[in-house]
N, C-alpha and C. Protein backbone atom coordinates (compact mmCIF):
# COMPACT_ATOMS: atom_id res chain seq x y z
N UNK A 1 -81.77 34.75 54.29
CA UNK A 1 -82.10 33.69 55.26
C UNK A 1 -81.58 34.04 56.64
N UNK A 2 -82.07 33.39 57.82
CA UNK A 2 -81.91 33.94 59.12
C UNK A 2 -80.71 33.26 59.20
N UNK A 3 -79.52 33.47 59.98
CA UNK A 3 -78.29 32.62 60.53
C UNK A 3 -79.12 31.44 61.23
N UNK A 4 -77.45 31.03 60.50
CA UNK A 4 -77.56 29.19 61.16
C UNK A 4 -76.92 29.87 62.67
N UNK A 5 -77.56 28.97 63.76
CA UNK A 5 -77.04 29.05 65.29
C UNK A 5 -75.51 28.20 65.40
N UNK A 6 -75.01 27.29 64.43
CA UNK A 6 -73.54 26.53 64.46
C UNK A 6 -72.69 27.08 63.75
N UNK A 7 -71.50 26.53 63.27
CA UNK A 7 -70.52 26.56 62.58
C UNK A 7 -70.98 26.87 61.27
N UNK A 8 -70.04 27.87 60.44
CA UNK A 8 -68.79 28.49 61.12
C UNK A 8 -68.76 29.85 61.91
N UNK A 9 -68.96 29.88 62.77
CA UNK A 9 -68.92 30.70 63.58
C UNK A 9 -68.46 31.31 64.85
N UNK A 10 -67.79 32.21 65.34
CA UNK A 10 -67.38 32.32 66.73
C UNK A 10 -67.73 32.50 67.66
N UNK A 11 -67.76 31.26 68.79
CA UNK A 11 -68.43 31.68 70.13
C UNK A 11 -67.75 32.74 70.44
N UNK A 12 -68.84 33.51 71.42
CA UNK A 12 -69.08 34.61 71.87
C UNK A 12 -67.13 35.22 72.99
N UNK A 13 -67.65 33.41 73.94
CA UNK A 13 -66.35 33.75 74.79
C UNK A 13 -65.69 33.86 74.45
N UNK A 14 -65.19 33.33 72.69
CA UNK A 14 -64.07 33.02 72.19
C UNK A 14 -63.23 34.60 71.71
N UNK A 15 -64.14 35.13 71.41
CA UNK A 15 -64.06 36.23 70.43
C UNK A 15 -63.55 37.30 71.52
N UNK A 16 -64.33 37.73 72.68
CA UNK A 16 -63.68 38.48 73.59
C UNK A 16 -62.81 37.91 74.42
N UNK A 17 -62.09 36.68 74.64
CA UNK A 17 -60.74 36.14 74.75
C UNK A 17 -59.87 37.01 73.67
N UNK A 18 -59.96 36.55 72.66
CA UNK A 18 -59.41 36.64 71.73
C UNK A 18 -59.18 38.94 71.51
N UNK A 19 -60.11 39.20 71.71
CA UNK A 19 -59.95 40.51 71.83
C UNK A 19 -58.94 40.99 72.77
N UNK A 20 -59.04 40.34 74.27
CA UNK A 20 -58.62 40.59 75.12
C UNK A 20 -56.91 40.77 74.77
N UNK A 21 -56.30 39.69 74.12
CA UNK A 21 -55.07 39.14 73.56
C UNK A 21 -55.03 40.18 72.92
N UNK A 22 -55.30 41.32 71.98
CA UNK A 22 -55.01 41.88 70.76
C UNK A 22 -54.82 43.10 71.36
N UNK A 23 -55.75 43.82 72.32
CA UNK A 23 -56.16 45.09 72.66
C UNK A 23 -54.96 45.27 73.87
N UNK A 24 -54.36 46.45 74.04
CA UNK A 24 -53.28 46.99 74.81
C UNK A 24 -54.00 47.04 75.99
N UNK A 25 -53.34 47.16 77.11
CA UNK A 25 -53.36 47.85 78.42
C UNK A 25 -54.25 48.65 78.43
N UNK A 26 -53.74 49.46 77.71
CA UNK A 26 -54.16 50.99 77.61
C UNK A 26 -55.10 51.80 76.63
N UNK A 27 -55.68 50.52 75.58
CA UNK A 27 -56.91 50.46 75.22
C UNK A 27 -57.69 51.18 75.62
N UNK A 28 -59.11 51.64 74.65
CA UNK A 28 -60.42 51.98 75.70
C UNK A 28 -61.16 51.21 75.13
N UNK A 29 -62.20 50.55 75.92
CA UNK A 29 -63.29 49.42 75.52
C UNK A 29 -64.68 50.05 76.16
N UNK A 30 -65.52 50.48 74.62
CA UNK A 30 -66.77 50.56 75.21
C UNK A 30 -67.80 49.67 74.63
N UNK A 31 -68.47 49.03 76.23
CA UNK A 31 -69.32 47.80 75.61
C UNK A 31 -70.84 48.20 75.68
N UNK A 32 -71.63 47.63 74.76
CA UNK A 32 -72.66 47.56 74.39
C UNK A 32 -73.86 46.72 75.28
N UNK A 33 -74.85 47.34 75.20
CA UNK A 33 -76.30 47.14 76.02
C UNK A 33 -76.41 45.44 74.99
N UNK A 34 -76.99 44.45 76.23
CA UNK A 34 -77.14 43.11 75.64
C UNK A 34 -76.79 42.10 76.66
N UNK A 35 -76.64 41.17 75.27
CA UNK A 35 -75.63 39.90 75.80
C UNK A 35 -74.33 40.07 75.66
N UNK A 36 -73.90 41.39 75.00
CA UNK A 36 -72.61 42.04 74.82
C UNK A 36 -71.63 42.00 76.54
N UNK A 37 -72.73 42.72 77.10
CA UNK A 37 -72.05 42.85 78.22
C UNK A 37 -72.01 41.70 79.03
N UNK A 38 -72.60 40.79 79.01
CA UNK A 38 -72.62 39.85 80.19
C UNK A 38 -71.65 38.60 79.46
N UNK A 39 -71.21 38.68 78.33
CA UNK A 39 -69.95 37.96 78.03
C UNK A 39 -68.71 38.54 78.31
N UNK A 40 -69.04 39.76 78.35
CA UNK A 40 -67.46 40.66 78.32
C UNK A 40 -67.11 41.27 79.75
N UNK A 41 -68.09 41.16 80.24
CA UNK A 41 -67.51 41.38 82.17
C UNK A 41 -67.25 39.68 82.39
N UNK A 42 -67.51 38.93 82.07
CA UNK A 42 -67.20 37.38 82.37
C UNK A 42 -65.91 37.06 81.87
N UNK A 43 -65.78 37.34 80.79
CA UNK A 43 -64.28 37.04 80.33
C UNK A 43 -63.29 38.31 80.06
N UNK A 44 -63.90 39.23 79.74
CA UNK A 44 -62.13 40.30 79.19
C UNK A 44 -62.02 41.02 80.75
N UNK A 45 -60.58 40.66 80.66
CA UNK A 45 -59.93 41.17 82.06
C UNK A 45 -59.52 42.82 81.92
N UNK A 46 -59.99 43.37 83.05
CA UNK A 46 -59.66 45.10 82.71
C UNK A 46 -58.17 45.27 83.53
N UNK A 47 -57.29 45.71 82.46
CA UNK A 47 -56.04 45.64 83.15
C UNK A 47 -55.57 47.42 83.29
N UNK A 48 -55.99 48.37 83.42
CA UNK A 48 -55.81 49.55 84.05
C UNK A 48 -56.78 50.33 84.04
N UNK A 49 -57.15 51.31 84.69
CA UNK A 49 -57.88 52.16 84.99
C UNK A 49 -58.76 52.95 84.12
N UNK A 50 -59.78 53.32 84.25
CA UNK A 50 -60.36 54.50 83.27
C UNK A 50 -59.78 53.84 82.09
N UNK A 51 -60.40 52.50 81.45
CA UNK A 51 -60.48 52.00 80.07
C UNK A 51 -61.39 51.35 79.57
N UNK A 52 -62.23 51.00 80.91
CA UNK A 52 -63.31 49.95 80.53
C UNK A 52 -65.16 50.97 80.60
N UNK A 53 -65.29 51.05 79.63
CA UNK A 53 -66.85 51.80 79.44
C UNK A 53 -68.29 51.18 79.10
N UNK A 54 -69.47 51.28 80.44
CA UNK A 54 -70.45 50.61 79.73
C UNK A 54 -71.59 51.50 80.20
N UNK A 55 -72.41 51.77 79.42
CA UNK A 55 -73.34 52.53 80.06
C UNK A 55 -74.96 52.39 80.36
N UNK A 56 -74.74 51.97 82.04
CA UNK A 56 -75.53 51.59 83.16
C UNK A 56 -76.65 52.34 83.31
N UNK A 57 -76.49 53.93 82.96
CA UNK A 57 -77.34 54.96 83.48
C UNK A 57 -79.19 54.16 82.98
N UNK A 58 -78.92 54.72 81.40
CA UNK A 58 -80.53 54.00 81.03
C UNK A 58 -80.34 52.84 80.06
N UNK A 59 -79.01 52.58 80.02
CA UNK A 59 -79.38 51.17 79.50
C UNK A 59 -79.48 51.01 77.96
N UNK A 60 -79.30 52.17 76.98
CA UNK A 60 -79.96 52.31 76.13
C UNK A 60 -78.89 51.42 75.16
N UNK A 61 -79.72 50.70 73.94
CA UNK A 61 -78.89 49.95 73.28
C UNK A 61 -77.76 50.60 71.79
N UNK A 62 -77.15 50.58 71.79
CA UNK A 62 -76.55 51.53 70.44
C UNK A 62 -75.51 52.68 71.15
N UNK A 63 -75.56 52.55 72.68
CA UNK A 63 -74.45 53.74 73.43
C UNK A 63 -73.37 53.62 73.05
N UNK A 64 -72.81 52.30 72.96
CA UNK A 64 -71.63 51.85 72.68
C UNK A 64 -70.37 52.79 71.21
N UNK A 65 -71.88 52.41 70.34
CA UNK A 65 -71.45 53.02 69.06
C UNK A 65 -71.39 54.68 68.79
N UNK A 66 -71.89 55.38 69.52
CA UNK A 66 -71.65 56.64 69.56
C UNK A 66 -70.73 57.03 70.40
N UNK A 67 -70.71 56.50 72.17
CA UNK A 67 -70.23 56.90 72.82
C UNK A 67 -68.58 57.02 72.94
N UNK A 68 -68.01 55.67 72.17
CA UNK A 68 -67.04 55.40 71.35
C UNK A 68 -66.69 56.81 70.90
N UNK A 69 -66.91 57.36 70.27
CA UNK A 69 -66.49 58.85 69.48
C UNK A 69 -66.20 59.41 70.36
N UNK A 70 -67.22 60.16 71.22
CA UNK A 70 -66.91 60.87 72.71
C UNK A 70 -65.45 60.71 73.23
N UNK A 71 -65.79 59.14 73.70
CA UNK A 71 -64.27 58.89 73.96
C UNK A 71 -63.00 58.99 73.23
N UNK A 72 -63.15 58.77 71.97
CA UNK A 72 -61.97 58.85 70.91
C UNK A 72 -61.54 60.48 71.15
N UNK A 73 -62.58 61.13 71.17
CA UNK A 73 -62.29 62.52 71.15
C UNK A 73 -61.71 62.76 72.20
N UNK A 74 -61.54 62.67 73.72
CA UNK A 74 -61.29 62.78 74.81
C UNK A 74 -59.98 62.41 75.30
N UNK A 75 -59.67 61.17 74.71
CA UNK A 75 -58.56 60.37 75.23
C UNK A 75 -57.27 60.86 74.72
N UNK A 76 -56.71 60.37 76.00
CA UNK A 76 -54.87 61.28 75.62
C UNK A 76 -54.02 60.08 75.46
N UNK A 77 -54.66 59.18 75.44
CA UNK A 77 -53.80 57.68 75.30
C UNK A 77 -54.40 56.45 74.77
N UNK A 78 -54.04 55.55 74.26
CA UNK A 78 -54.90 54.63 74.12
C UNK A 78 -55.54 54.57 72.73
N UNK A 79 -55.84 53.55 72.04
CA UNK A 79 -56.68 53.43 71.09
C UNK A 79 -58.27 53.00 71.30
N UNK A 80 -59.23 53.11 70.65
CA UNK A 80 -60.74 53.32 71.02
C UNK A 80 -61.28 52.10 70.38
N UNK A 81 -62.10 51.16 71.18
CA UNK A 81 -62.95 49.81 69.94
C UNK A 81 -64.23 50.27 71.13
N UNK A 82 -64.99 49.46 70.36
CA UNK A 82 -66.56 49.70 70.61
C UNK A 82 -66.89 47.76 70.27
N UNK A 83 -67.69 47.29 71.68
CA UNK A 83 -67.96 45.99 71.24
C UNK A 83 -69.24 46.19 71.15
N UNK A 84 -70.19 45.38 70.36
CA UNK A 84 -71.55 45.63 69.89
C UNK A 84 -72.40 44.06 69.49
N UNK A 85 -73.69 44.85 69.98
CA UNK A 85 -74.37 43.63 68.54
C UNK A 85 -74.85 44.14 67.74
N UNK A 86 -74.54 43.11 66.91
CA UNK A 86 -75.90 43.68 65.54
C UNK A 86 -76.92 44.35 66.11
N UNK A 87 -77.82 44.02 66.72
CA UNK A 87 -79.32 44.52 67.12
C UNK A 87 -78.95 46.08 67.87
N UNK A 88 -77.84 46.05 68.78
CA UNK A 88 -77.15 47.65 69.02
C UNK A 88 -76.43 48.41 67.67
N UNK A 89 -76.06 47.80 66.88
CA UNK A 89 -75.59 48.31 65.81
C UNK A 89 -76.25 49.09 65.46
N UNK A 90 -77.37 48.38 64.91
CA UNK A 90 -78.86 48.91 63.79
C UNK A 90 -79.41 50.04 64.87
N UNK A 91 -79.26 50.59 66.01
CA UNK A 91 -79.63 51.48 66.31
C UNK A 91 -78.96 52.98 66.55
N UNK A 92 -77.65 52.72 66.28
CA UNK A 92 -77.17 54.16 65.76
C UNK A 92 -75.83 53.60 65.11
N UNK A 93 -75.64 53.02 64.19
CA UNK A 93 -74.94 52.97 63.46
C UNK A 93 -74.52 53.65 62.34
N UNK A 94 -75.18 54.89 62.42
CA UNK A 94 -75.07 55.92 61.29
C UNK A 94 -74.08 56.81 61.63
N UNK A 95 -73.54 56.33 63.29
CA UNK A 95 -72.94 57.47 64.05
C UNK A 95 -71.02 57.17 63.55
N UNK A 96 -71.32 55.99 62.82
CA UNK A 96 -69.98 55.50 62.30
C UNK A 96 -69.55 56.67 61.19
N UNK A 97 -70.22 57.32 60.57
CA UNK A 97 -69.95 58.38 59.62
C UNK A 97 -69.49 59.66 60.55
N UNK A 98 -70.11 59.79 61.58
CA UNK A 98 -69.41 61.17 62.25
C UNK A 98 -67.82 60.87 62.64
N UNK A 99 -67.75 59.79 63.15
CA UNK A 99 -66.24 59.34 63.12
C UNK A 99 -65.27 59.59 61.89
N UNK A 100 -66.25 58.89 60.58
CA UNK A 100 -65.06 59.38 59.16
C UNK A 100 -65.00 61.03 59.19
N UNK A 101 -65.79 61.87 59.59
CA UNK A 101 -65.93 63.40 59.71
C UNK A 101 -64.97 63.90 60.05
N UNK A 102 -64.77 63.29 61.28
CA UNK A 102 -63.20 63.47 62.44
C UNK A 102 -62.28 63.16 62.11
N UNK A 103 -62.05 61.81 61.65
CA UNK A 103 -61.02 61.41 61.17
C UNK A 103 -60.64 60.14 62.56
N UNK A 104 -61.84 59.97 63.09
CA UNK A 104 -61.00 59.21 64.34
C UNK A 104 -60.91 57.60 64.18
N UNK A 105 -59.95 57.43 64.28
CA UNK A 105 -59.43 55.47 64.44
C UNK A 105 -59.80 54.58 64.83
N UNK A 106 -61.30 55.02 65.25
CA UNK A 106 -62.23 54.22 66.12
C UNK A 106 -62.24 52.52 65.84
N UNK A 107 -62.61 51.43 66.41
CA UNK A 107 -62.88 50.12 65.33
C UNK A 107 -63.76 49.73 66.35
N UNK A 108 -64.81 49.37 65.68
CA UNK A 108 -66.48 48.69 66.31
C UNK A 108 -66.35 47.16 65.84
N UNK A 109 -66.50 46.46 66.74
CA UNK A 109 -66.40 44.74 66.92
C UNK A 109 -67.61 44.66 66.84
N UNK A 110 -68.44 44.07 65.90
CA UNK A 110 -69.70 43.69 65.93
C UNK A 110 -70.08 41.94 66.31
N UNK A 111 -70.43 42.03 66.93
CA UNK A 111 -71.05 40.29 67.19
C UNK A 111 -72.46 40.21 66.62
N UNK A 112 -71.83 39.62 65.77
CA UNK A 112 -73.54 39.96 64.46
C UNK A 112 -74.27 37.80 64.43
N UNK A 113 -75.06 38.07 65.37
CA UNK A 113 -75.75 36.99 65.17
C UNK A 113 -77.06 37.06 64.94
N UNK A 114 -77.19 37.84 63.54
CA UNK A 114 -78.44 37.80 62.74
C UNK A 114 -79.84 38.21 63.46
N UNK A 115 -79.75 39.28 64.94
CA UNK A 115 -81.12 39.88 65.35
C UNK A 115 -80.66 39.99 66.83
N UNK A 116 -81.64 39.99 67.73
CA UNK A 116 -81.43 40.05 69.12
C UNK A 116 -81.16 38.87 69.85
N UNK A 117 -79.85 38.36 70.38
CA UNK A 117 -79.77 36.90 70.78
C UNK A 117 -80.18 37.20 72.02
N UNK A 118 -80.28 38.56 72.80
CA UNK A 118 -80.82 38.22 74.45
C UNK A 118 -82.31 37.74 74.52
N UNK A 119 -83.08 38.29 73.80
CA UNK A 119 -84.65 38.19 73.23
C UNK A 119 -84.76 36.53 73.27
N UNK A 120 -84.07 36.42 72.35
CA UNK A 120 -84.42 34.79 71.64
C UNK A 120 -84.36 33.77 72.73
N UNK A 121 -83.37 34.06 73.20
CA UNK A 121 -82.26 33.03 74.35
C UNK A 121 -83.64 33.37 75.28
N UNK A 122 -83.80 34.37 75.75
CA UNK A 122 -84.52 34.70 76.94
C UNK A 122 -85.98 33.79 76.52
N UNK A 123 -86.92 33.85 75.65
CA UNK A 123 -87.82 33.04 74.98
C UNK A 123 -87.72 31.79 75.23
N UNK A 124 -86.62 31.74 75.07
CA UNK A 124 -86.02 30.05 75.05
C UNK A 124 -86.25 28.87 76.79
N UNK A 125 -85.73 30.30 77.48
CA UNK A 125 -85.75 29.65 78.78
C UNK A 125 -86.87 29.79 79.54
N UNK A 126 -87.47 31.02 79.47
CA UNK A 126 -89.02 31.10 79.69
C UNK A 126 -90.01 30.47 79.24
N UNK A 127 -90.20 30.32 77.93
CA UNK A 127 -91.06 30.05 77.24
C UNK A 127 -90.66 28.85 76.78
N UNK A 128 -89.64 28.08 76.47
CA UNK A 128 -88.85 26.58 75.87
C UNK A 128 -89.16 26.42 74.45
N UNK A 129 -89.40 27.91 74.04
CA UNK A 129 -89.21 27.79 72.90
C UNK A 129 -88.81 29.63 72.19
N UNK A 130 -88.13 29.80 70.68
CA UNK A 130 -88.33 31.01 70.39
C UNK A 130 -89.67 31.23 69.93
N UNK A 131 -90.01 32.35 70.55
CA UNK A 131 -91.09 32.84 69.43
C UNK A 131 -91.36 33.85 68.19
N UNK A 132 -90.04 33.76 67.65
CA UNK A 132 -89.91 33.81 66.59
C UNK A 132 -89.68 35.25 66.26
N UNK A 133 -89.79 36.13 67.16
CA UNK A 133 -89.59 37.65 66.83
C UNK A 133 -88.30 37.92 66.85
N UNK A 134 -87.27 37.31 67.46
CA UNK A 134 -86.01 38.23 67.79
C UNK A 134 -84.82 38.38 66.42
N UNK A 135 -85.12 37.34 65.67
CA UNK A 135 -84.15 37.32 64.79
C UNK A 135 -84.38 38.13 63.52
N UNK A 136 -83.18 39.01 62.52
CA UNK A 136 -83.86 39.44 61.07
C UNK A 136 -83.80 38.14 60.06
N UNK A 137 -84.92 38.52 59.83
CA UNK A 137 -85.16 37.99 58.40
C UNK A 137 -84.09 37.70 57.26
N UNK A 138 -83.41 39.71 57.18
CA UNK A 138 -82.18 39.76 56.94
C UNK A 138 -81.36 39.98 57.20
N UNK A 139 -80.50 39.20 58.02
CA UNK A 139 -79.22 39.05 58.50
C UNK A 139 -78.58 40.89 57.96
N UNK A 140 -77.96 41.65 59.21
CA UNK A 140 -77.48 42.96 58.47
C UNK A 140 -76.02 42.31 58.26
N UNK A 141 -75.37 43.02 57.15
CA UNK A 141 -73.93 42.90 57.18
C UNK A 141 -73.18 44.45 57.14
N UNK A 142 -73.07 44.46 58.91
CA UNK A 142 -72.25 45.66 58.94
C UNK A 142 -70.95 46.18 58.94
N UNK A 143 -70.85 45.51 57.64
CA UNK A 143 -68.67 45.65 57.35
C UNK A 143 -69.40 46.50 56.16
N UNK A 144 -70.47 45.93 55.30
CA UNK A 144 -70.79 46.65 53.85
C UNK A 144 -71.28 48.06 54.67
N UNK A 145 -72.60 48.21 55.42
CA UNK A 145 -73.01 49.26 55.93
C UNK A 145 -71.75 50.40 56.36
N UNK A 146 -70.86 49.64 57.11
CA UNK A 146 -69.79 50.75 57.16
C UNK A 146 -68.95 51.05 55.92
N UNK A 147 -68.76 50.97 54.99
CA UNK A 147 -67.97 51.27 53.86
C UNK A 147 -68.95 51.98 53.62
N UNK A 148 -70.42 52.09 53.19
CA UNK A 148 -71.25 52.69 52.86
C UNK A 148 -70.96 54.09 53.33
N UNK A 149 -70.78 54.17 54.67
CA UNK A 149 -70.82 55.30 55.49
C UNK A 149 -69.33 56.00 55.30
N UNK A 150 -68.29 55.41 54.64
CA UNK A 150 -67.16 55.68 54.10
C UNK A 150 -65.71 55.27 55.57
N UNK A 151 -66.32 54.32 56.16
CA UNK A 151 -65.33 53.43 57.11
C UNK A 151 -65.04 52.42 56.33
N UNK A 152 -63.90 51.56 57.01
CA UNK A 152 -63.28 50.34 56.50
C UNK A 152 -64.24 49.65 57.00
N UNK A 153 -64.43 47.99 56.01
CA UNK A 153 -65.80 47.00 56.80
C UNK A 153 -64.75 46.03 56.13
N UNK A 154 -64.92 45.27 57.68
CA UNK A 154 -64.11 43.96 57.44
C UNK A 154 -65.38 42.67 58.35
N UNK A 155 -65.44 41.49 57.64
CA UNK A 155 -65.72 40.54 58.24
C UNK A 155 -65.20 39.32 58.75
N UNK A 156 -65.39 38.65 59.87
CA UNK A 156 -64.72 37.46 60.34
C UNK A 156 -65.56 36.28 60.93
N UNK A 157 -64.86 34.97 61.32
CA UNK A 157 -65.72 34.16 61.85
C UNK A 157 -65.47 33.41 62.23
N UNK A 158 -63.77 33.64 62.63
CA UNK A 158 -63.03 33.16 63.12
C UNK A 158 -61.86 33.65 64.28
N UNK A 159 -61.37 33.03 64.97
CA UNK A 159 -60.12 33.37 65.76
C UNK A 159 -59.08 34.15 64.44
N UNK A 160 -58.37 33.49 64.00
CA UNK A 160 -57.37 33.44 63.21
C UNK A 160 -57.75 35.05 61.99
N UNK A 161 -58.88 35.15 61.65
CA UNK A 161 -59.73 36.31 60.58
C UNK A 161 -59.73 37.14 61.79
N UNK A 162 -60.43 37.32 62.91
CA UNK A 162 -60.43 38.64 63.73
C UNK A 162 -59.10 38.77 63.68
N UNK A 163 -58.23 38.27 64.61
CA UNK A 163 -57.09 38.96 64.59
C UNK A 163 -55.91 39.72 63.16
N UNK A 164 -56.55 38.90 61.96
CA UNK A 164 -55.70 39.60 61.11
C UNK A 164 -56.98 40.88 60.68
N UNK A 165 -58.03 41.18 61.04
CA UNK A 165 -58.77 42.26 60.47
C UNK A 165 -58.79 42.89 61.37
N UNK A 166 -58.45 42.73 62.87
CA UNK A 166 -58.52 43.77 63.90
C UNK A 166 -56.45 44.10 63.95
N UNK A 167 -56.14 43.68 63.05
CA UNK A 167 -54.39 44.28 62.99
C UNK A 167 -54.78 45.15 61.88
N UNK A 168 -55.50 44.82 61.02
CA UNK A 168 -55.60 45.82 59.58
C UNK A 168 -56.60 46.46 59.86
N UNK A 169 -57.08 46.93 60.81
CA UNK A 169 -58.12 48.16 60.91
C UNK A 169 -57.59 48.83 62.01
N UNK A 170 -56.49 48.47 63.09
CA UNK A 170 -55.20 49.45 63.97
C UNK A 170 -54.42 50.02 63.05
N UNK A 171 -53.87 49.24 62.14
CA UNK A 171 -52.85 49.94 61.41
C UNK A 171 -53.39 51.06 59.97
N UNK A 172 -54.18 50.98 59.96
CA UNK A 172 -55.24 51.85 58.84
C UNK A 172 -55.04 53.03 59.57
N UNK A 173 -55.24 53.13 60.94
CA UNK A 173 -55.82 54.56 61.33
C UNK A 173 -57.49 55.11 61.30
N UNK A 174 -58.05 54.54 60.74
CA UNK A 174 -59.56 55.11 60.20
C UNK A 174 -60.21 54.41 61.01
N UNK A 175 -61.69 54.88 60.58
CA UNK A 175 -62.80 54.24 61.37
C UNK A 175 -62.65 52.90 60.55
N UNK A 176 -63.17 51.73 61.54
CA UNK A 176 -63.61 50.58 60.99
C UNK A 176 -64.39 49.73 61.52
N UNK A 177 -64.96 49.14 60.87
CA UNK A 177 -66.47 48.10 61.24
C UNK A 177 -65.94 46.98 61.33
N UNK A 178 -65.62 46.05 62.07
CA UNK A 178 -65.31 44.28 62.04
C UNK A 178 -66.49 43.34 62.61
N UNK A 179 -67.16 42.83 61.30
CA UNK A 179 -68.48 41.82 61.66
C UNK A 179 -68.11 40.94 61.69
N UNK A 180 -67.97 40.52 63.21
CA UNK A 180 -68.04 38.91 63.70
C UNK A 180 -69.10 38.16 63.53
N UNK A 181 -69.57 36.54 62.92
CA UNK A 181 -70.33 35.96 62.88
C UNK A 181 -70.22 34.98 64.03
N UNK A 182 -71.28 35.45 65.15
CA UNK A 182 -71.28 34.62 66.02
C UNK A 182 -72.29 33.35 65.96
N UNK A 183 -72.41 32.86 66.97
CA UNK A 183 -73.48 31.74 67.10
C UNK A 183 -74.51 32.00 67.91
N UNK A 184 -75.53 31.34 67.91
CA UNK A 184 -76.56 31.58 69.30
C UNK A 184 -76.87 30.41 70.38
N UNK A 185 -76.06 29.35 70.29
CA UNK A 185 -75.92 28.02 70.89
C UNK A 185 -75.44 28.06 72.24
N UNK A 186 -74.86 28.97 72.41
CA UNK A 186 -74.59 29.31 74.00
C UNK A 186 -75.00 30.34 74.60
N UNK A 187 -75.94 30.04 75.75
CA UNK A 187 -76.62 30.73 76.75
C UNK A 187 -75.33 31.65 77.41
N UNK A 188 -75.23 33.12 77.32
CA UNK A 188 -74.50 33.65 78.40
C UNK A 188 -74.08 33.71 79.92
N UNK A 189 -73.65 34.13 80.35
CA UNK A 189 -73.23 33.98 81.75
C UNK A 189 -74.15 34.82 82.11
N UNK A 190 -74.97 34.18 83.40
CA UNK A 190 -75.69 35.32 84.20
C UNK A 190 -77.24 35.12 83.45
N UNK A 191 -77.44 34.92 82.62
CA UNK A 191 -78.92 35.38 81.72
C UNK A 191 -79.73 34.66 81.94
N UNK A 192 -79.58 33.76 82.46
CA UNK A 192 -80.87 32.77 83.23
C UNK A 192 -81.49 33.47 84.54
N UNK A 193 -80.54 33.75 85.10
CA UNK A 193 -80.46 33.69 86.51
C UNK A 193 -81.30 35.27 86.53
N UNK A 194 -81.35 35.93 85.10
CA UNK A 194 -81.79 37.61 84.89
C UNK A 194 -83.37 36.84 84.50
N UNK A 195 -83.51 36.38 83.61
CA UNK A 195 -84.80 35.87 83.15
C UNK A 195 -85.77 35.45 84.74
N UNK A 196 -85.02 34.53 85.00
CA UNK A 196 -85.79 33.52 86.15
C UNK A 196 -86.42 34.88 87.07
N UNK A 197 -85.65 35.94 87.41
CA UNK A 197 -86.19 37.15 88.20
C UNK A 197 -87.41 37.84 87.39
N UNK A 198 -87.42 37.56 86.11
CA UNK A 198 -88.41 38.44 85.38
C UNK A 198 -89.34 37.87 85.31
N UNK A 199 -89.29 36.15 85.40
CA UNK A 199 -90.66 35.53 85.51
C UNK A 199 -91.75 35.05 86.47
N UNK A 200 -90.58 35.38 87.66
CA UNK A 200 -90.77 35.52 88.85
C UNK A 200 -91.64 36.88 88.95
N UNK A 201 -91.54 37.82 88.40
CA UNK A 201 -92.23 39.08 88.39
C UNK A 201 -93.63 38.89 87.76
N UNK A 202 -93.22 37.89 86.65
CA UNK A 202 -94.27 37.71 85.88
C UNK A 202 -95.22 36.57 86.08
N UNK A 203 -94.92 35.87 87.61
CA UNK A 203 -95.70 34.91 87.88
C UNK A 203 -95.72 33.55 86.94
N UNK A 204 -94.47 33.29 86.33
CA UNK A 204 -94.06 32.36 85.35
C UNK A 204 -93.15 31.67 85.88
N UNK A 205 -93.20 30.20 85.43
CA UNK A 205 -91.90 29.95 85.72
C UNK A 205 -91.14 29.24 84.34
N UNK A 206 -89.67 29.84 84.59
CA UNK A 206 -88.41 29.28 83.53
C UNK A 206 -89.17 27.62 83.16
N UNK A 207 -88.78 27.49 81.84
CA UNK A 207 -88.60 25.99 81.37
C UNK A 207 -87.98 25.64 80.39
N UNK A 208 -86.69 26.47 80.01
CA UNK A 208 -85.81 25.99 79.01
C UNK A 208 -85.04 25.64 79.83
N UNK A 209 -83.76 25.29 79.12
CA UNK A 209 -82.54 24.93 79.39
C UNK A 209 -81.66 25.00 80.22
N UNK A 210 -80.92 24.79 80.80
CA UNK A 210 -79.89 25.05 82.04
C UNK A 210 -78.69 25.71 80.91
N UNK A 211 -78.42 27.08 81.75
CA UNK A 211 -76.84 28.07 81.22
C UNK A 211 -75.67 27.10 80.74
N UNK A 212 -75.15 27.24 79.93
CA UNK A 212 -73.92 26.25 80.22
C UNK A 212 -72.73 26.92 81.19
C-alpha cells in the first residue's frame, strides 16, 4: 500500500534538526537532488568548512549516494552521511555495496516517503490536485535493500529511533542504511515559489495551497 501522508512519521524539518544535533563539526554531509535539499539548506546549519556537499552541476538525482564514497575515500577527517530520498535512493543505490567493498563507514539517511514527494507536492500546487504518478505502489524499504547489499539497515520514524540508530550505525564502523519514514503534509521551503516560475513558463497558473 502507498504511505499514509500522517503519523507516525517524521517531519522532514524535524529529522534534519535532529541530524544536525547528532553529526560533529567536522562531519561531511552530502545532500541529495529533491526536496532533500531545500529542507536541509533551510534548517541544518553548516558549522565549518569543506563539509557541506550538494551537487548543482546537473542536478542528477542519486549523486548523493555514490558521491558519498568519493568523499569517504578522500577525507582526512570527519565521518561521511549521505541525506537522500527514497526516489534518489532507487537510483543508485546499488552503489551502497561498493562501500561494503571498501570497508567505508559511510551512513545514508533516507527520507523514505513512499515515491517522489517534489512531483506530488508540485501537482498539488499547480494542478490542486496529485495526479497520481509520483508515489510507489510499493513503498521501498531501504534498511532491508541495504542488508541485502551486505550494509547495516536500520529503520526509524521517530526523533528518539533516529538518534539511537544513527549512534548504532557510527559506532558499527560499516556502511549503513537508516530509513526514515517521513510524511508528505508539509510543503517545503522555497517549492512553491520554484513551481509558480515553472507555470509561469508554462502559461499556468498555481492553485494549490499556500507553503507553510
Amino acid at each position: 500500500p502507498t504511505r499514509s501522508t500522517t503519523s507516525p512519521y517524521m517531519k522532514p524539518r524535524d529529522l534534519i534538526t535532529e541530524l544536525r544535533r547528532v553529526m560533529a563539526d567536522e562531519d561531511l554531509l552530502f545532500v541529495d537532488i529533491g526536496t532533500t535539499i531545500l529542507w536541509t539548506v533551510h534548517h541544518f546549519q553548516v558549522r565549518a568548512p569543506h563539509t557541506f556537499f550538494v551537487d548543482l552541476g546537473l542536478g542528477s538525482m542519486g549523486s548523493a549516494v555514490a558521491g558519498s564514497i568519493g568523499g569517504a575515500l578522500a577525507a582526512k577527517k570527519g565521518r561521511v552521511v549521505a541525506l537522500v530520498g527514497d526516489g534518489a535512493f532507487a537510483m543508485n543505490g546499488f552503489e551502497v555495496h561498493t562501500a561494503v567493498e571498501f570497508g567505508l563507514p559511510i551512513v545514508w539517511v533516507v527520507l523514505n516517503n513512499g515515491g517522489h514527494g517534489m512531483v506530488r507536492q508540485g501537482d498539488q500546487i499547480m494542478r490542486g490536485r496529485d495526479l497520481g504518478a509520483s508515489q510507489f505502489e510499493l513503498p521501498l524499504d531501504t534498511a532491508t535493500i541495504a542488508r541485502g547489499l551486505g550494509a547495516d539497515g536500520y529503520n526509524a520514524n521517530n526523533a528518539v529511533q533516529f538518534a539511537e540508530m544513527f549512534g548504532l550505525a557510527l559506532r558499527s564502523g560499516r556502511p549503513a542504511v537508516i530509513d526514515v519514514a517521513v510524511g508528505l503534509d508539509e510543503t517545503p521551503p522555497t517549492l512553491r515559489r520554484r513551481v509558480e516560475t515553472l507555470a509561469r513558463y508554462m502559461g499556468k497558473k498555481p492553485v494549490g495551497p499556500d507553503e507553510d
